[in-house]
Protein backbone atom coordinates (compact mmCIF):
# COMPACT_ATOMS: atom_id res chain seq x y z
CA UNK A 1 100.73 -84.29 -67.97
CA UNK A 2 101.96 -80.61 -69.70
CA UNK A 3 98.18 -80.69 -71.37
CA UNK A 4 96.67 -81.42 -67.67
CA UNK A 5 98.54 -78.50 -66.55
CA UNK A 6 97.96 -76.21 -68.85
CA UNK A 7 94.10 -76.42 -68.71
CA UNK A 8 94.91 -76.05 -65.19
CA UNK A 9 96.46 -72.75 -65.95
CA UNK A 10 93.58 -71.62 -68.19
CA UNK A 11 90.91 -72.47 -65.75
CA UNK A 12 92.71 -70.68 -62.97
CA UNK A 13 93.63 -67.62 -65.43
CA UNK A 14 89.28 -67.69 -66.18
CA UNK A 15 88.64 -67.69 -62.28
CA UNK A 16 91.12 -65.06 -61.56
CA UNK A 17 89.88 -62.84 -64.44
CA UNK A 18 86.52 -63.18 -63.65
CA UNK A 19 87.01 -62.18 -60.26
CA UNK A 20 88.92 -59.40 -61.04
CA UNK A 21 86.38 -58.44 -63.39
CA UNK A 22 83.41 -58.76 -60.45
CA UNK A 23 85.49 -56.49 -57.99
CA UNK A 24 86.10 -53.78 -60.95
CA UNK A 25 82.53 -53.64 -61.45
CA UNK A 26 81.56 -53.41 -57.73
CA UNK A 27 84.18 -51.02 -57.32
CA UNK A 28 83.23 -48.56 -59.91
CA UNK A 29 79.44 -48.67 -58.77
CA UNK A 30 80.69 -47.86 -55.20
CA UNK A 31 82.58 -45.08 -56.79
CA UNK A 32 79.31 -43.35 -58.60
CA UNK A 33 77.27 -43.84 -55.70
CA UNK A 34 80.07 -42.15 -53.52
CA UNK A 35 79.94 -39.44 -56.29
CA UNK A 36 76.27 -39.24 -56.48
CA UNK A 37 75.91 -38.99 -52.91
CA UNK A 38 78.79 -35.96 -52.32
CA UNK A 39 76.48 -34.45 -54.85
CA UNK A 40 73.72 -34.50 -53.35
CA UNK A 41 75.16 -33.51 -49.73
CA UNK A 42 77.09 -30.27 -51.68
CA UNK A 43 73.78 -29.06 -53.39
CA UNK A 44 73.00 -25.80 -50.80
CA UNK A 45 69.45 -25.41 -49.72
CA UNK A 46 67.07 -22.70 -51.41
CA UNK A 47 67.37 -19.34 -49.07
CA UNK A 48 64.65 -17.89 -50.69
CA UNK A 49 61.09 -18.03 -51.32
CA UNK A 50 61.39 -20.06 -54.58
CA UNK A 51 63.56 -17.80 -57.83
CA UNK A 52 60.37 -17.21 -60.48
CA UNK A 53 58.63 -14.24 -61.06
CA UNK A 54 54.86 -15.34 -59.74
CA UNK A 55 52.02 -14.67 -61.88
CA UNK A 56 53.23 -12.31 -64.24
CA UNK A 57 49.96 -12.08 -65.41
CA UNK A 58 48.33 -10.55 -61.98
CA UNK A 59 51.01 -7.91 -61.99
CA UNK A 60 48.88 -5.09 -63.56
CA UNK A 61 46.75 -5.26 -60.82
CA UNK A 62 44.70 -2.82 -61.95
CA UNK A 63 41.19 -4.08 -60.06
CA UNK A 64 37.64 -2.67 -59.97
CA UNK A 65 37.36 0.91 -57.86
CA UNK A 66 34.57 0.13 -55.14
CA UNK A 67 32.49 3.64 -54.14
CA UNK A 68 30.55 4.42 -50.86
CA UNK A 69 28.93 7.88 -50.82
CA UNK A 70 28.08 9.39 -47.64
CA UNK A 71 26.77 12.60 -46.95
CA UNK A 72 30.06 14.65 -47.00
CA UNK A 73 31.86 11.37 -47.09
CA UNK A 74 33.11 9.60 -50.45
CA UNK A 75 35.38 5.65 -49.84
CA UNK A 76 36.83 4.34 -52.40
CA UNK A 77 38.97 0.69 -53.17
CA UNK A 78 40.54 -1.03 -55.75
CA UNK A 79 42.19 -3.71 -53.42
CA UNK A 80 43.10 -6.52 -55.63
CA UNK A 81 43.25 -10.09 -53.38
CA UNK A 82 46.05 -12.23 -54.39
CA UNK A 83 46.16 -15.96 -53.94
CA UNK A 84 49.35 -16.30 -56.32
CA UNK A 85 52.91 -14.52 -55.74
CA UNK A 86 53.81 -11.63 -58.26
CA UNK A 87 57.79 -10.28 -58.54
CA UNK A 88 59.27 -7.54 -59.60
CA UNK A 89 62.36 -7.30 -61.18
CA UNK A 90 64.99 -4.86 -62.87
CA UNK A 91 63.50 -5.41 -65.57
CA UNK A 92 60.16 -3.73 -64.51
CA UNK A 93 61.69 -0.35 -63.92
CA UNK A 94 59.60 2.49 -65.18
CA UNK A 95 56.50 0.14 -65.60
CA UNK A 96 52.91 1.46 -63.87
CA UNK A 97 50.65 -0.67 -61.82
CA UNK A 98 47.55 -0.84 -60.15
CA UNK A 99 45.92 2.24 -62.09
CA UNK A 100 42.95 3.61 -59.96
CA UNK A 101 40.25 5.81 -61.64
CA UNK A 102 39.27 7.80 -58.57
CA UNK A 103 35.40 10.29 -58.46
CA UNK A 104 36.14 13.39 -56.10
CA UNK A 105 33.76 16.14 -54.63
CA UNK A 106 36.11 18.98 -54.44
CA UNK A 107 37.30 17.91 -50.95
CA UNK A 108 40.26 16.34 -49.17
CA UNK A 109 41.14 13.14 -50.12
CA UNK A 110 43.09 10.59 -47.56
CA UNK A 111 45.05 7.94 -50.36
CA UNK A 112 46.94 5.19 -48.79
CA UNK A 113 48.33 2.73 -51.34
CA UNK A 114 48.88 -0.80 -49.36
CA UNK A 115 50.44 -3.78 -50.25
CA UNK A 116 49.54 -7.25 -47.33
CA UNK A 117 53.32 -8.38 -47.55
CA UNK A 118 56.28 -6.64 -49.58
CA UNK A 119 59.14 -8.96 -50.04
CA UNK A 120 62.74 -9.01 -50.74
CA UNK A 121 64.01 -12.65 -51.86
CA UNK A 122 68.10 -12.27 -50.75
CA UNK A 123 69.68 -9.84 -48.82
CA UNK A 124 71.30 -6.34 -49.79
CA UNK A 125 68.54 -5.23 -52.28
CA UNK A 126 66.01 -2.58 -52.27
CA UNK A 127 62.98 -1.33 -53.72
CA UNK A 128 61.68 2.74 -54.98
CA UNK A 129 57.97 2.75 -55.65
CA UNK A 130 56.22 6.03 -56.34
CA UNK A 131 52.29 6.94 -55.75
CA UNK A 132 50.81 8.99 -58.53
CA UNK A 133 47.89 11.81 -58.94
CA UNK A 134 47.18 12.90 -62.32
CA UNK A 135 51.13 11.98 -62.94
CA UNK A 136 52.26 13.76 -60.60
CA UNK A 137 54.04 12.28 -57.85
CA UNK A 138 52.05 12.70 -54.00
CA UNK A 139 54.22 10.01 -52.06
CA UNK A 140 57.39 7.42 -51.89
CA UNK A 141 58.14 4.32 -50.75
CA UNK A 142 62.04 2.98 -50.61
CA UNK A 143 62.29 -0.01 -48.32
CA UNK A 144 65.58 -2.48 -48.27
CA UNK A 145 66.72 -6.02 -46.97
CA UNK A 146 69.27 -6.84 -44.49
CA UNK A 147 68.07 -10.47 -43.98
CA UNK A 148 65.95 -11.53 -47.17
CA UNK A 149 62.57 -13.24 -47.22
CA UNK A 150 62.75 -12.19 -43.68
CA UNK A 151 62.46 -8.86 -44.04
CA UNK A 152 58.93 -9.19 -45.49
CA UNK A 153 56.17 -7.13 -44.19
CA UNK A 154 52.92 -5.19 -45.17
CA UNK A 155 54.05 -1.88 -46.71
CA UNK A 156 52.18 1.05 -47.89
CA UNK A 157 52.18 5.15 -49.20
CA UNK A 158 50.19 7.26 -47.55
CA UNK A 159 49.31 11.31 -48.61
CA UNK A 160 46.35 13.77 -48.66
CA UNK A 161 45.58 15.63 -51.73
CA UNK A 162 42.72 18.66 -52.56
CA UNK A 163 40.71 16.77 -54.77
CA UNK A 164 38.93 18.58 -57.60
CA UNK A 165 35.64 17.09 -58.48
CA UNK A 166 35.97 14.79 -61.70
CA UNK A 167 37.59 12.32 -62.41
CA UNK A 168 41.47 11.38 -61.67
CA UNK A 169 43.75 9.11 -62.05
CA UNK A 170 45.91 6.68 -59.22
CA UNK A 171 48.59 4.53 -59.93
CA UNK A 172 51.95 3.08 -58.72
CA UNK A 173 55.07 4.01 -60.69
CA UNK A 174 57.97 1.30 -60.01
CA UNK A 175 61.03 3.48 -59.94
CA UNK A 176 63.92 1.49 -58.94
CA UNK A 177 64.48 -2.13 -58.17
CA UNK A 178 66.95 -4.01 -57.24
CA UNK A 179 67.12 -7.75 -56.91
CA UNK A 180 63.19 -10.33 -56.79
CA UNK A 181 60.77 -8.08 -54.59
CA UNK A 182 57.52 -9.82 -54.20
CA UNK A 183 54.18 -7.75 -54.85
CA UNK A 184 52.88 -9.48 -52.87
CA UNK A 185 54.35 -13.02 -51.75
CA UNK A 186 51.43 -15.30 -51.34
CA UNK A 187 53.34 -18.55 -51.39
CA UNK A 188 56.42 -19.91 -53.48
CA UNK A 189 56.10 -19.78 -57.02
CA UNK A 190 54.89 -22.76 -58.16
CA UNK A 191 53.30 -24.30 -55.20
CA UNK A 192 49.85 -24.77 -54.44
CA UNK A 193 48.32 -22.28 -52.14
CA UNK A 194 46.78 -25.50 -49.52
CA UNK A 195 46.30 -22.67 -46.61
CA UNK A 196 43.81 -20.67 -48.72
CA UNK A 197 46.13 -17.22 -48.62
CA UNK A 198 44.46 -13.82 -49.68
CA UNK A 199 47.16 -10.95 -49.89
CA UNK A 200 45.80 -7.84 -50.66
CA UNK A 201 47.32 -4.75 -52.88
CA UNK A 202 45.68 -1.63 -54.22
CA UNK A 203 44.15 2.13 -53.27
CA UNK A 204 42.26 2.99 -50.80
CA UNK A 205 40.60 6.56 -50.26
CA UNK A 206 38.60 8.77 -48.11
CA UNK A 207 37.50 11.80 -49.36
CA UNK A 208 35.48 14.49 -47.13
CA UNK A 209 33.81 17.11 -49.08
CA UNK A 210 30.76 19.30 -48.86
């Protein structure tokens, strides 16, 4: 009779372990699922355009100068068409981009520097680009963000210079920056462009001469 109730004991200490040991597992998995999920609810969404740099490798810009002589008339391009976002950073103070080699007559030449959409990636930053002839500066551009990526916008420089014939030199100097500027965005960095996007950046001029 003892023996009987002892195996009685041991089969109900089995059950009531292995119950115990059921509910401790369920309980735990409800516990990193519960964990998992807060996770996922805390993790903020993206308020920017994506955090790369672009195509690093498109930032040079420097494209091939397109010439249309007139009769007093001289236009020329170098607008570069972008189907990939390039950024600027800190980091890029001081560099030069889209170098121009630009044919005059001796007249007046109309430059505007343009850029399809200029834009800031978070809030509270700003940008200093410069427009060079020959070195020497001919026009600024400082534009800042009160709203991030939607604060982006076509931007440009714009100046008239007496153009000796020969041969001169246009570029952009990047003077400041503070923050991701996009030069141009196209689309996030890393996504396909599905839509087909052309952004375009670079020089155009009109000279009148003669």
């Amino acid at each position: 009779m003892a023996e009987q109730t002892a195996a009685q004991t041991r089969t109900g200490y089995r059950t009531w372990l292995s119950r115990t040991s059921i509910l401790a597992i369920v309980g735990w998995t409800i516990a990193v699922a519960g964990v998992a999920l807060l996770l996922v609810r805390a993790a903020p969404a993206s308020a920017s355009h994506g955090d790369g740099l672009g195509a690093r490798d498109l930032l040079a810009g420097a494209g091939v100068t397109r010439v249309y002589d007139g009769t007093h008339t001289t236009i020329s391009d170098s607008l570069a068409s972008f189907d990939q976002t390039v950024r600027l950073s800190a980091a890029d103070e001081g560099t030069t981009i889209d170098r121009t080699a630009l044919e005059c007559h001796g007249g007046r030449a109309d430059i505007t520097w343009h850029v399809g959409n200029l834009e800031p990636t978070v809030a509270g930053t700003g940008i200093h680009l410069s427009a060079t002839f020959d070195g020497e500066v001919i026009g600024s551009m400082i534009a800042g963000s009160s709203d991030g990526i939607w604060n982006d916008r076509p931007a440009g420089i714009r100046a008239v210079v007496a153009c000796s014939p020969g041969t001169h030199q246009l570029a952009i100097q990047v003077v400041s920056v503070n923050g991701l500027w996009g030069i141009p965005y196209v689309v996030n960095p890393g996504e396909r462009n599905i839509e087909g996007l052309r952004v375009n950046r670079g020089f155009v001029v009109t000279e009148v001469w003669g």
